[in-house]
N, C-alpha and C. Protein backbone atom coordinates (compact mmCIF):
# COMPACT_ATOMS: atom_id res chain seq x y z
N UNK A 1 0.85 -1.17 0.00
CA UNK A 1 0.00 0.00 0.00
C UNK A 1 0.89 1.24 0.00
N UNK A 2 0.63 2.13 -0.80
CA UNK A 2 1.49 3.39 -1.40
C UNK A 2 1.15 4.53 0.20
N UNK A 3 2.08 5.36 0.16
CA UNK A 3 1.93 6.73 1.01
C UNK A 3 0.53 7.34 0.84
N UNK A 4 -0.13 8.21 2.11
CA UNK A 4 -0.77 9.42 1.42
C UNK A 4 -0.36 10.24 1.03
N UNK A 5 -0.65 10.79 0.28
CA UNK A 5 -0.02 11.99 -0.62
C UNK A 5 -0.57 13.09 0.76
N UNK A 6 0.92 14.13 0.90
CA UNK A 6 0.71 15.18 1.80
C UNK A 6 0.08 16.25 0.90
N UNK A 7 -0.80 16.96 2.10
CA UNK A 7 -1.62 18.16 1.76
C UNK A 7 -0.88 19.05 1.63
N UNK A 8 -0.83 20.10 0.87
CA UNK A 8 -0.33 21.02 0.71
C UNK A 8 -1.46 22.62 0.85
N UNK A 9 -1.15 23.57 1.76
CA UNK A 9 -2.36 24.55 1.82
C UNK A 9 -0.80 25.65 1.44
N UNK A 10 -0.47 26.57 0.98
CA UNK A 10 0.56 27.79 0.43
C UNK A 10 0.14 28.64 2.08
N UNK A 11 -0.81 29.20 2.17
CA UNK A 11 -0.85 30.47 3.00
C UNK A 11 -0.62 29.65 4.28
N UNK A 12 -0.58 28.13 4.60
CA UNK A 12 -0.82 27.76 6.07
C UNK A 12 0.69 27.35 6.07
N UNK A 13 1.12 27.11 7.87
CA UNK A 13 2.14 26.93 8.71
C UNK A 13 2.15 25.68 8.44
N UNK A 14 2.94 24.93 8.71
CA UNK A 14 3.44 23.66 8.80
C UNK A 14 4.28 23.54 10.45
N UNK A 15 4.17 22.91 11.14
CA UNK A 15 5.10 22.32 12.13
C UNK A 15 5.61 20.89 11.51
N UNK A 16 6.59 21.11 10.95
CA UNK A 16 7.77 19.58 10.57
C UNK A 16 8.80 19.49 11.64
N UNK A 17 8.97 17.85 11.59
CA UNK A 17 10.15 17.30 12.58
C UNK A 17 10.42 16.20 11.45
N UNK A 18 12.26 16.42 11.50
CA UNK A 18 13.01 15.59 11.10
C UNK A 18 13.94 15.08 11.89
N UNK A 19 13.99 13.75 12.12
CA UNK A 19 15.16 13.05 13.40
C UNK A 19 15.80 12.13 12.63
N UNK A 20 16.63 12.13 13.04
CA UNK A 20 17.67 11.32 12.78
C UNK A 20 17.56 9.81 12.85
N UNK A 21 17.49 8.90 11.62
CA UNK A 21 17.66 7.51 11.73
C UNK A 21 18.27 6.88 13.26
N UNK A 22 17.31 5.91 13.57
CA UNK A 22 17.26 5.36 14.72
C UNK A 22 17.69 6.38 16.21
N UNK A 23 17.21 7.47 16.27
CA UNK A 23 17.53 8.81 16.95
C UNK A 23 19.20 8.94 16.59
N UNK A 24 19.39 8.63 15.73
CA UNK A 24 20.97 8.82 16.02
C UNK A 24 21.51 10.70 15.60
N UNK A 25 22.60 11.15 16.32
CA UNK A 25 22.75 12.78 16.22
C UNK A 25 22.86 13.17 14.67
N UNK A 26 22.24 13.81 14.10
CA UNK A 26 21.91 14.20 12.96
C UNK A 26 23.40 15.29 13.15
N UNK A 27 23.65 15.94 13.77
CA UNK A 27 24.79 17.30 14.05
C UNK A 27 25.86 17.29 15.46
N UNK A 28 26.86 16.12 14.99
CA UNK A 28 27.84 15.92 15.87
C UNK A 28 28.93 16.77 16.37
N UNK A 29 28.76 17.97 15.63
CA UNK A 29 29.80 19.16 15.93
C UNK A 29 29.21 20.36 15.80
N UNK A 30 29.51 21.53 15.84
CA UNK A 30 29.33 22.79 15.39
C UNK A 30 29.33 23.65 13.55
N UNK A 31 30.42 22.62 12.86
CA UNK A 31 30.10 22.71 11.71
C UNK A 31 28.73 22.20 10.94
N UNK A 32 28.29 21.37 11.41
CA UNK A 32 27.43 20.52 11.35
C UNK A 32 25.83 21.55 10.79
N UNK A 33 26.07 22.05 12.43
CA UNK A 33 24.66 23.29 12.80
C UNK A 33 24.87 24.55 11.54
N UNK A 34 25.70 24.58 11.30
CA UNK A 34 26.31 25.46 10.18
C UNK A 34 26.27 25.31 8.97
N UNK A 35 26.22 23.83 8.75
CA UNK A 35 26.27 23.82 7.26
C UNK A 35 24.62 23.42 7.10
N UNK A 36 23.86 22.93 8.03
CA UNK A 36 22.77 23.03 7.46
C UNK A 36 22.25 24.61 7.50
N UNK A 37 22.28 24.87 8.38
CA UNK A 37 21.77 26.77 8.35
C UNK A 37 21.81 27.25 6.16
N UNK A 38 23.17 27.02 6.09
CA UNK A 38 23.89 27.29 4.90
C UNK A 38 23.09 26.83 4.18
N UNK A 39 22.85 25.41 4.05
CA UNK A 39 21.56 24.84 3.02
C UNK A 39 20.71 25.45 3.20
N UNK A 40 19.87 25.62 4.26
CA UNK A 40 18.62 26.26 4.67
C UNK A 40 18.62 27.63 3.71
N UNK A 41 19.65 28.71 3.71
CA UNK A 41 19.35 29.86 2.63
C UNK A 41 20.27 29.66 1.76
N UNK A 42 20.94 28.43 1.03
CA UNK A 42 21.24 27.90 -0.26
C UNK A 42 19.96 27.86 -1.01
N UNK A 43 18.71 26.95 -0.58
CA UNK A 43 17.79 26.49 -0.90
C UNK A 43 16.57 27.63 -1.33
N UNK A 44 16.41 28.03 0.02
CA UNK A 44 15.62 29.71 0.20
C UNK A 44 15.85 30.63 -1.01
N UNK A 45 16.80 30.31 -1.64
CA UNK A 45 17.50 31.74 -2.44
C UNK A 45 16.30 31.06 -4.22
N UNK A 46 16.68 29.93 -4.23
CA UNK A 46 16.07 29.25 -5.26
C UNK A 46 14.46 28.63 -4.81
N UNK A 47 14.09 28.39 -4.03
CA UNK A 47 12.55 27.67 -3.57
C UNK A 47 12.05 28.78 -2.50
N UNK A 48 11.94 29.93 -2.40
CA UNK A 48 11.92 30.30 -1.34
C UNK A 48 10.76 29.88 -0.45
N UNK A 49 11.38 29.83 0.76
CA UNK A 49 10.29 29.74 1.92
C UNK A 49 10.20 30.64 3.01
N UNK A 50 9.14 30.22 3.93
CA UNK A 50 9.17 30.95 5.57
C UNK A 50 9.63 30.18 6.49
N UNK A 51 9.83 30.79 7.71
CA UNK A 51 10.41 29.65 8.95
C UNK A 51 10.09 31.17 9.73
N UNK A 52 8.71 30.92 10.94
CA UNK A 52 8.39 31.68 11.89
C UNK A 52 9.93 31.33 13.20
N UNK A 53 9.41 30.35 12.89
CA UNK A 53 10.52 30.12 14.46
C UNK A 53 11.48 28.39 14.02
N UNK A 54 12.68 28.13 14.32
CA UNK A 54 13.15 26.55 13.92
C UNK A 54 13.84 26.31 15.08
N UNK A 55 14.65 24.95 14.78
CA UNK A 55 15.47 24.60 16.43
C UNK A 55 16.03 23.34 15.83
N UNK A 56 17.50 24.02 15.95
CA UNK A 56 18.09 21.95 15.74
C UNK A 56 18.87 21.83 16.27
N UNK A 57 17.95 20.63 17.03
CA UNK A 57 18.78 19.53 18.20
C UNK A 57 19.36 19.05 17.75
N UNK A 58 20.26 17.96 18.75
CA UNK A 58 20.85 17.41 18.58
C UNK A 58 20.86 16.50 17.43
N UNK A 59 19.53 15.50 17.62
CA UNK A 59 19.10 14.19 16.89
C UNK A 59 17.64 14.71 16.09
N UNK A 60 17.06 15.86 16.55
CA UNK A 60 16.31 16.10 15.02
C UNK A 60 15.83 17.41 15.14
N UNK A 61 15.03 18.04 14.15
CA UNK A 61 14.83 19.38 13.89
C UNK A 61 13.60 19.44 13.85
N UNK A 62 13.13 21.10 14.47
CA UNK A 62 11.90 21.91 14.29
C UNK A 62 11.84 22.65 13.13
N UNK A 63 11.11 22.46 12.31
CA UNK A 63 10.89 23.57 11.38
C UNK A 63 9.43 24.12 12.09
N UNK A 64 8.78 25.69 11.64
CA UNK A 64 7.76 26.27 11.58
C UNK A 64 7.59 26.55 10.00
N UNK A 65 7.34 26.04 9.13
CA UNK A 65 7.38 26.55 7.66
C UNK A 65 6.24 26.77 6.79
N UNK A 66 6.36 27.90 5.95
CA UNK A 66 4.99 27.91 5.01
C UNK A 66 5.97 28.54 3.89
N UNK A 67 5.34 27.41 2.75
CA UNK A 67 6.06 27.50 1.42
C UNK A 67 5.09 28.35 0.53
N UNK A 68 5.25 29.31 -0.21
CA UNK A 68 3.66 29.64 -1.04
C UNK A 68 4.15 29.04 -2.56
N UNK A 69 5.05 28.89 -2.96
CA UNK A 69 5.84 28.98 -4.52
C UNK A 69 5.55 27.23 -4.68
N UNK A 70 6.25 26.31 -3.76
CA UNK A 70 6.76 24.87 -3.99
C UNK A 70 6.17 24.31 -2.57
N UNK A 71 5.51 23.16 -2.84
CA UNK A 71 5.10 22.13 -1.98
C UNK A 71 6.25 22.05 -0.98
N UNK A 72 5.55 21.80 0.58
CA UNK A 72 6.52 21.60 1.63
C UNK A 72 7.50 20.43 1.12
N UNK A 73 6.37 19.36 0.40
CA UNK A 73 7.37 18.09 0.24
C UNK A 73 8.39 18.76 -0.50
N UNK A 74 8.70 19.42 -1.75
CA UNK A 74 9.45 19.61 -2.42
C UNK A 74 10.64 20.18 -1.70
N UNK A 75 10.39 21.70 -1.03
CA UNK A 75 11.51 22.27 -0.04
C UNK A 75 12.33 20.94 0.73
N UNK A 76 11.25 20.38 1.45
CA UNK A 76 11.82 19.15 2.46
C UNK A 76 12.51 18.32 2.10
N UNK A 77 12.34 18.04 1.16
CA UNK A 77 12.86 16.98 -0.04
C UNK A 77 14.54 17.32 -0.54
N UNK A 78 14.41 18.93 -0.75
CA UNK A 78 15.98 19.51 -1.25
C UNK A 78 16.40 19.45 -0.07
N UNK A 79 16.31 20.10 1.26
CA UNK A 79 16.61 20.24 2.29
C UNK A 79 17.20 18.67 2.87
N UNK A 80 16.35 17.88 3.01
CA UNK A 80 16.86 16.68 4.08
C UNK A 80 17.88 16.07 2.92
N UNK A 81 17.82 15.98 1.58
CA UNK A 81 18.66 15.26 0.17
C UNK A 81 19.81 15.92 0.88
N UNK A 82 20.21 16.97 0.68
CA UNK A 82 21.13 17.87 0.46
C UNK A 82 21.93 17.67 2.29
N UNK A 83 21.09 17.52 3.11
CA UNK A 83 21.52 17.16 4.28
C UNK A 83 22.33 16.20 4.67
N UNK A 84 21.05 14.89 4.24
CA UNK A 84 22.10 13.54 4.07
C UNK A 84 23.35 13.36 2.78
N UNK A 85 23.27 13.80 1.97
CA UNK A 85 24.63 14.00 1.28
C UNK A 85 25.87 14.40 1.89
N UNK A 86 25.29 15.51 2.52
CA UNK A 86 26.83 15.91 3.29
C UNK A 86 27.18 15.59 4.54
N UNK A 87 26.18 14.70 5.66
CA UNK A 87 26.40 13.99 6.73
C UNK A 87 27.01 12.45 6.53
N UNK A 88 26.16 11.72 5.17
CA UNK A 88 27.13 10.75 4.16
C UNK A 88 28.81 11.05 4.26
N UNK A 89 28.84 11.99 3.32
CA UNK A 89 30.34 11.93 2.84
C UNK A 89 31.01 12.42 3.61
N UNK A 90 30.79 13.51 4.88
CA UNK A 90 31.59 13.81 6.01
C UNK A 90 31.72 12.84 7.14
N UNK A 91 30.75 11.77 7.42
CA UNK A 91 30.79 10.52 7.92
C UNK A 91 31.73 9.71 7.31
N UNK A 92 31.54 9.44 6.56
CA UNK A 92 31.84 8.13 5.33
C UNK A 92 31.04 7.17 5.65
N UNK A 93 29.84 6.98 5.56
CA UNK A 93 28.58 6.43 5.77
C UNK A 93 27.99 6.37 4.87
N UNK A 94 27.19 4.85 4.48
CA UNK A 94 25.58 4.97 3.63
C UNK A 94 24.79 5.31 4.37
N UNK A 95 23.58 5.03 3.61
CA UNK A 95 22.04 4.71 4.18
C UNK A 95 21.72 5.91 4.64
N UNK A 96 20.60 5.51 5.00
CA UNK A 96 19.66 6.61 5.91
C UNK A 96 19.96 7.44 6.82
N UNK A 97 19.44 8.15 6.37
CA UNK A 97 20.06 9.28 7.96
C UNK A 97 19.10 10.36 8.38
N UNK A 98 18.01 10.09 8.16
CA UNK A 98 16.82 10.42 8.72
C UNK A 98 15.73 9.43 9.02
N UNK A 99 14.94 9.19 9.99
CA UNK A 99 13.97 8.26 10.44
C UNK A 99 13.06 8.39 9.61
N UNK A 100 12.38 7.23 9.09
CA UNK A 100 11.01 7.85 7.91
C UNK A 100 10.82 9.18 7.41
N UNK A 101 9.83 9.35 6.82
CA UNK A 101 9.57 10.64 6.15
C UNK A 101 9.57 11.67 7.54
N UNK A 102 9.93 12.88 7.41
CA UNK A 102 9.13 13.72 8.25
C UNK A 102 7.81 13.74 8.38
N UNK A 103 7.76 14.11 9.77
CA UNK A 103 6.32 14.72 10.59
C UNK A 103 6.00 15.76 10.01
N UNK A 104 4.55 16.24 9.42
CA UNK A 104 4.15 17.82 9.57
C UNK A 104 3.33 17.57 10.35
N UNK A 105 2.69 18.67 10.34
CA UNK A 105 1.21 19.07 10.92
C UNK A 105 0.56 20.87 10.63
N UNK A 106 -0.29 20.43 10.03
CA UNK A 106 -0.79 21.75 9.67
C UNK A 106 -1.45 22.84 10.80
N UNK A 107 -0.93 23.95 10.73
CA UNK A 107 -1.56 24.77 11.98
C UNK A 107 -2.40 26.17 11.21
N UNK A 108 -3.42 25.71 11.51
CA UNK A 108 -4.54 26.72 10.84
C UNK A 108 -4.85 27.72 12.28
N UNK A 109 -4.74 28.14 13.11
CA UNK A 109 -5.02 28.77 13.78
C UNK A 109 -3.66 30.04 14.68
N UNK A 110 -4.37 31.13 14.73
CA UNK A 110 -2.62 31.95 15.21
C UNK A 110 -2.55 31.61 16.97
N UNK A 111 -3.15 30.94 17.43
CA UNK A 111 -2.99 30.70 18.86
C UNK A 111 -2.09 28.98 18.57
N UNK A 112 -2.33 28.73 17.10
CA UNK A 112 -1.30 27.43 16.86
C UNK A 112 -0.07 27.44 16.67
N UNK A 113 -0.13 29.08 15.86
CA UNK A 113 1.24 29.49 15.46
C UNK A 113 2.12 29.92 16.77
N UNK A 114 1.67 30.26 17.53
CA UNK A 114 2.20 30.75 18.75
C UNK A 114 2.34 29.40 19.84
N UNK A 115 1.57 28.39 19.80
CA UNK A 115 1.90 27.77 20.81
C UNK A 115 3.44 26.52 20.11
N UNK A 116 2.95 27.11 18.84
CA UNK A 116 3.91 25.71 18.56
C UNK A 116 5.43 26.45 17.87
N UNK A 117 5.78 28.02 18.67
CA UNK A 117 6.65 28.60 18.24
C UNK A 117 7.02 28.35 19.61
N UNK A 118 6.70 28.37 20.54
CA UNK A 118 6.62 28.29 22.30
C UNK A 118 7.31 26.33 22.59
N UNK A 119 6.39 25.88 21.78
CA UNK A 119 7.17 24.31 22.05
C UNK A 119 8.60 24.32 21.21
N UNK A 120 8.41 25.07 20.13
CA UNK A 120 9.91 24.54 19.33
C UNK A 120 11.29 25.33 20.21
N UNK A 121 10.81 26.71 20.97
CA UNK A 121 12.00 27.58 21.62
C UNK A 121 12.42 26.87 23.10
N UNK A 122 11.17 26.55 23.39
CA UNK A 122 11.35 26.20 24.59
C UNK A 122 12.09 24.25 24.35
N UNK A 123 12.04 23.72 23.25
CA UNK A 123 13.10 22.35 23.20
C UNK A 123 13.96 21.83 23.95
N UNK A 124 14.88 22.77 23.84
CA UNK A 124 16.48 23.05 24.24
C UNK A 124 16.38 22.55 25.76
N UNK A 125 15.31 23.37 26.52
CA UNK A 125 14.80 23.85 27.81
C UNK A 125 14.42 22.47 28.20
N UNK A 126 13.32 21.73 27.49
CA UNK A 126 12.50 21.48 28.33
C UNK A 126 13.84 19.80 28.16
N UNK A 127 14.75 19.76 27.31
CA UNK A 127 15.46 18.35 27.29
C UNK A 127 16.80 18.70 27.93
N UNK A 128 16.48 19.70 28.94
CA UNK A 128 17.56 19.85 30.09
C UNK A 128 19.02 20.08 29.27
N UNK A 129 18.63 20.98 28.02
CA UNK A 129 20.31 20.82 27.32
C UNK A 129 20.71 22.42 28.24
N UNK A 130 19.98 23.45 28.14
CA UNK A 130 20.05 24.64 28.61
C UNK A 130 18.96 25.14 29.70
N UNK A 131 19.27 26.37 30.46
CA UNK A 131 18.26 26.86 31.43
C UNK A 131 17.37 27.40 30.55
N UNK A 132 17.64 28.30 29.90
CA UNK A 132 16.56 29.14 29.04
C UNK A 132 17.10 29.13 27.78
N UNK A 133 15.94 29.55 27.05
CA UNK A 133 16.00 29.43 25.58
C UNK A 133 17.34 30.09 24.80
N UNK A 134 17.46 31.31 25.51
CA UNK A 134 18.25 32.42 24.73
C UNK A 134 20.04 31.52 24.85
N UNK A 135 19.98 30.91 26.15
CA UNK A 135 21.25 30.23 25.92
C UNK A 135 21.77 29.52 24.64
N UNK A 136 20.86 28.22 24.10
CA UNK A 136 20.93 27.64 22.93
C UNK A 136 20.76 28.28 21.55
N UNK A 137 22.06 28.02 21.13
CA UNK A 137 22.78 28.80 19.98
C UNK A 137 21.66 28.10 18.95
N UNK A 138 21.64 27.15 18.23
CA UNK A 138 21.25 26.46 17.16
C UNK A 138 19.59 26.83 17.05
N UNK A 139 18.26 27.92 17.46
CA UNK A 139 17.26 28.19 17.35
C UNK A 139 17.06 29.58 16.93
N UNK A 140 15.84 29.79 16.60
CA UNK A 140 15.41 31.45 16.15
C UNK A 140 14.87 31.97 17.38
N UNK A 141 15.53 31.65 18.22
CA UNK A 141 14.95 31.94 19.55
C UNK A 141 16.04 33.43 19.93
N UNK A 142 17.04 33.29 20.04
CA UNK A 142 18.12 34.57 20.14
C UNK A 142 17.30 35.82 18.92
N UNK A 143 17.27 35.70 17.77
CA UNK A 143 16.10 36.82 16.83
C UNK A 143 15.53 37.38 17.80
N UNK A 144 14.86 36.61 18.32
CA UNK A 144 13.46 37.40 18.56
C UNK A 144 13.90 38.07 20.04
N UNK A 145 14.87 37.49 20.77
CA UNK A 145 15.86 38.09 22.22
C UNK A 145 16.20 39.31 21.60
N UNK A 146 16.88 39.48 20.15
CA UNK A 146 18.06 40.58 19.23
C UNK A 146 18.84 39.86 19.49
N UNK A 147 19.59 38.87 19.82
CA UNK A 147 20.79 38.34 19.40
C UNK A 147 21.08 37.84 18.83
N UNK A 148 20.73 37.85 17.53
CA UNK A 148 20.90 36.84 16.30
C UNK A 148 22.08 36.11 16.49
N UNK A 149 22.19 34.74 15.96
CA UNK A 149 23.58 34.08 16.06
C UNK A 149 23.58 33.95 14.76
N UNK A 150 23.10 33.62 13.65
CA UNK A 150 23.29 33.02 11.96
C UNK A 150 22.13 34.29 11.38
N UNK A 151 22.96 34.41 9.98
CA UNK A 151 22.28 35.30 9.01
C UNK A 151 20.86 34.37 8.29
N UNK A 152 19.94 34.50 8.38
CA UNK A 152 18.96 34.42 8.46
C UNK A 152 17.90 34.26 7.43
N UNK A 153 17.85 34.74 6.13
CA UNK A 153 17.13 35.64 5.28
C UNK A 153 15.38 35.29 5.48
N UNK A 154 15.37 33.60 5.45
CA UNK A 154 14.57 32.26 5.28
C UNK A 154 13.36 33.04 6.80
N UNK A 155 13.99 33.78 7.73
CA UNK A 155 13.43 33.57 9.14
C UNK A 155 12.36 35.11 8.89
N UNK A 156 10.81 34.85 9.13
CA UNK A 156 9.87 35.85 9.18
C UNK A 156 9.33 36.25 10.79
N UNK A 157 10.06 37.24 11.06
CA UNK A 157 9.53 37.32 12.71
C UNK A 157 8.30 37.99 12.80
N UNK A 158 8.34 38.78 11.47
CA UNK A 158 6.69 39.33 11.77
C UNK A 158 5.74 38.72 11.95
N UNK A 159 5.42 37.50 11.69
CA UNK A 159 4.21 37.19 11.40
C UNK A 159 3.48 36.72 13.09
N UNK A 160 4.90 35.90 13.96
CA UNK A 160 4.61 36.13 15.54
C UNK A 160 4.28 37.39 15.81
N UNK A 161 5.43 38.27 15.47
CA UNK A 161 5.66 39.61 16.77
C UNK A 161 4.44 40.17 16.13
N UNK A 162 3.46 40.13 15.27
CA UNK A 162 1.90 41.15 14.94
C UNK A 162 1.15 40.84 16.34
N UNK A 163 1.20 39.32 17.20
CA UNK A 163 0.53 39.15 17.43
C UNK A 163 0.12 40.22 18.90
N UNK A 164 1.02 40.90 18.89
CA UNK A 164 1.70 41.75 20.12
C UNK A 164 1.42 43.23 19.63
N UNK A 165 1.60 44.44 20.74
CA UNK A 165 1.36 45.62 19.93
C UNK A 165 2.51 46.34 20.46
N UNK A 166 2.98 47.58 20.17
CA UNK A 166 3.90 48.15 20.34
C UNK A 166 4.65 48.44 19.74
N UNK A 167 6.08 49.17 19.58
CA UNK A 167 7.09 48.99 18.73
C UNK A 167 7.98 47.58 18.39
N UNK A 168 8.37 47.39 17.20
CA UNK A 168 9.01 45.89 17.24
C UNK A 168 10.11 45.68 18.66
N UNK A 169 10.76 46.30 19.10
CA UNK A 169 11.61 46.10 20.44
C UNK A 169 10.45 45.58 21.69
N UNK A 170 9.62 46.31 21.66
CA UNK A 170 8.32 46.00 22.45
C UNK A 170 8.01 44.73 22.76
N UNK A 171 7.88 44.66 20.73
CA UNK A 171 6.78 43.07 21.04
C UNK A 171 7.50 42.01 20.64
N UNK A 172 9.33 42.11 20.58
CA UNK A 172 10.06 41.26 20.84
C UNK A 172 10.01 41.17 22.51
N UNK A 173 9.80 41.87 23.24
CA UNK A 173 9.96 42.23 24.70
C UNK A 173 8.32 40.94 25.18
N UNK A 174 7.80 41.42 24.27
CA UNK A 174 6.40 40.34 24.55
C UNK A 174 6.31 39.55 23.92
N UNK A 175 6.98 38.62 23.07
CA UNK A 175 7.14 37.69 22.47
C UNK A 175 7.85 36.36 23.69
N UNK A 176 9.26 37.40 24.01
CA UNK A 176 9.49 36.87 25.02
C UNK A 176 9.05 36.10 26.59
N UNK A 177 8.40 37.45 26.96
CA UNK A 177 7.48 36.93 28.05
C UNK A 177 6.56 36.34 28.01
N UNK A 178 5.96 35.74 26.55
CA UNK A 178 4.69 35.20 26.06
C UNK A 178 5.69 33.39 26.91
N UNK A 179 7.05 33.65 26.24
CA UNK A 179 7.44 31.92 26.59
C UNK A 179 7.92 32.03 27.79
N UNK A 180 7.96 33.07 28.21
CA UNK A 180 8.63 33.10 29.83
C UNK A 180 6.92 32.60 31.15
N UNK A 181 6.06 33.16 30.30
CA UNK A 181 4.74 32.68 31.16
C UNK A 181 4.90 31.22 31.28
N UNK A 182 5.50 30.22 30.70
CA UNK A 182 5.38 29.08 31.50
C UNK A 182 6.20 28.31 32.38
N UNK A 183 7.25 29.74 32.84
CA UNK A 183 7.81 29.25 33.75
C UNK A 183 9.65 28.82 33.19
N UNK A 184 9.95 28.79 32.32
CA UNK A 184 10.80 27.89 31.79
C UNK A 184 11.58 29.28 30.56
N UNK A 185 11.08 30.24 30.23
CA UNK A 185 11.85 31.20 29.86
C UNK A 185 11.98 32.22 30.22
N UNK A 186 13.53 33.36 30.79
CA UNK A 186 13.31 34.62 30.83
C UNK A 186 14.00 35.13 30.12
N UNK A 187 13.20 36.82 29.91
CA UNK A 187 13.99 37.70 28.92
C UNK A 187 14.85 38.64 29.56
């Protein structure tokens, strides 16, 4: 029996997770976190996409994404190809190197977009790698602090920070405390 064919909606969010074959660390070093970033607006420049908020762990990744041009599968498709190619040949490894297809899940609602920008920042946090979000380098979580760590282009902060009023410093200021309300982030 064949796959379902994934839905594709252009204007809606996607929450995708990609992990690593048999959980194994998808990003064993610091170059690692780097060279996918690099794919990420290699790809962007030619397919472009959005990414509200992302996060990559150790053994697998958050995307927040909405494609309007090319099917998520398609982006996902260059993205994880282009991934395992270069975790392959910098390994010296075959096979797989992602667990089945990715997870999406479609989020039609902006209290979805927000809660599931809140689970992807807060990751880091809640798998005891860091105290708070802003510590962990590898998320779009520092953006929205102002401390950017990686150039970006792919990353849309507006579409959270509207949900807030004020000047953008403001409602980065309340973006923040939106994930600090559960205890587990401060700004």
């Amino acid at each position: 029996m064949g796959r379902k064919p994934r839905i594709w909606q252009p204007n809606d969010f996607y929450h995708i997770v990609c992990r690593g074959n048999r959980r194994d660390a998808l990003f064993k070093e610091e170059d690692d976190f780097l060279t996918y970033l690099y794919m990420l607006r290699n790809i962007f420049e030619r397919y472009p996409f959005e990414l509200t908020s992302y996060c990559l762990m150790t053994n697998h990744i958050h995307l927040q994404m909405r494609s309007k041009d090319q099917t998520i599968s398609k982006v996902m498709s260059l993205i994880n190809k282009r991934y395992a190619d270069y975790y392959n040949t910098k390994n010296r490894v075959t096979g797989h190197v992602f667990e089945k297809r990715y997870y999406d899940k479609i989020i039609t609602t902006s209290e979805g977009l927000l809660e599931t920008s809140k689970y992807i920042h807060l990751n880091p946090v809640e798998a005891h790698m860091v105290k708070q979000p802003g510590d962990y380098r590898w998320s779009s979580y520092r953006h929205y602090e102002g401390t950017p760590t990686a150039h970006t282009p792919f990353l849309n902060m507006t579409i959270l920070l509207d949900y807030f009023s004020g000047t953008r410093a403001e409602k980065m200021g309340k973006y923040c405390a939106y994930l600090a309300s559960e205890g587990s982030a401060k700004c």
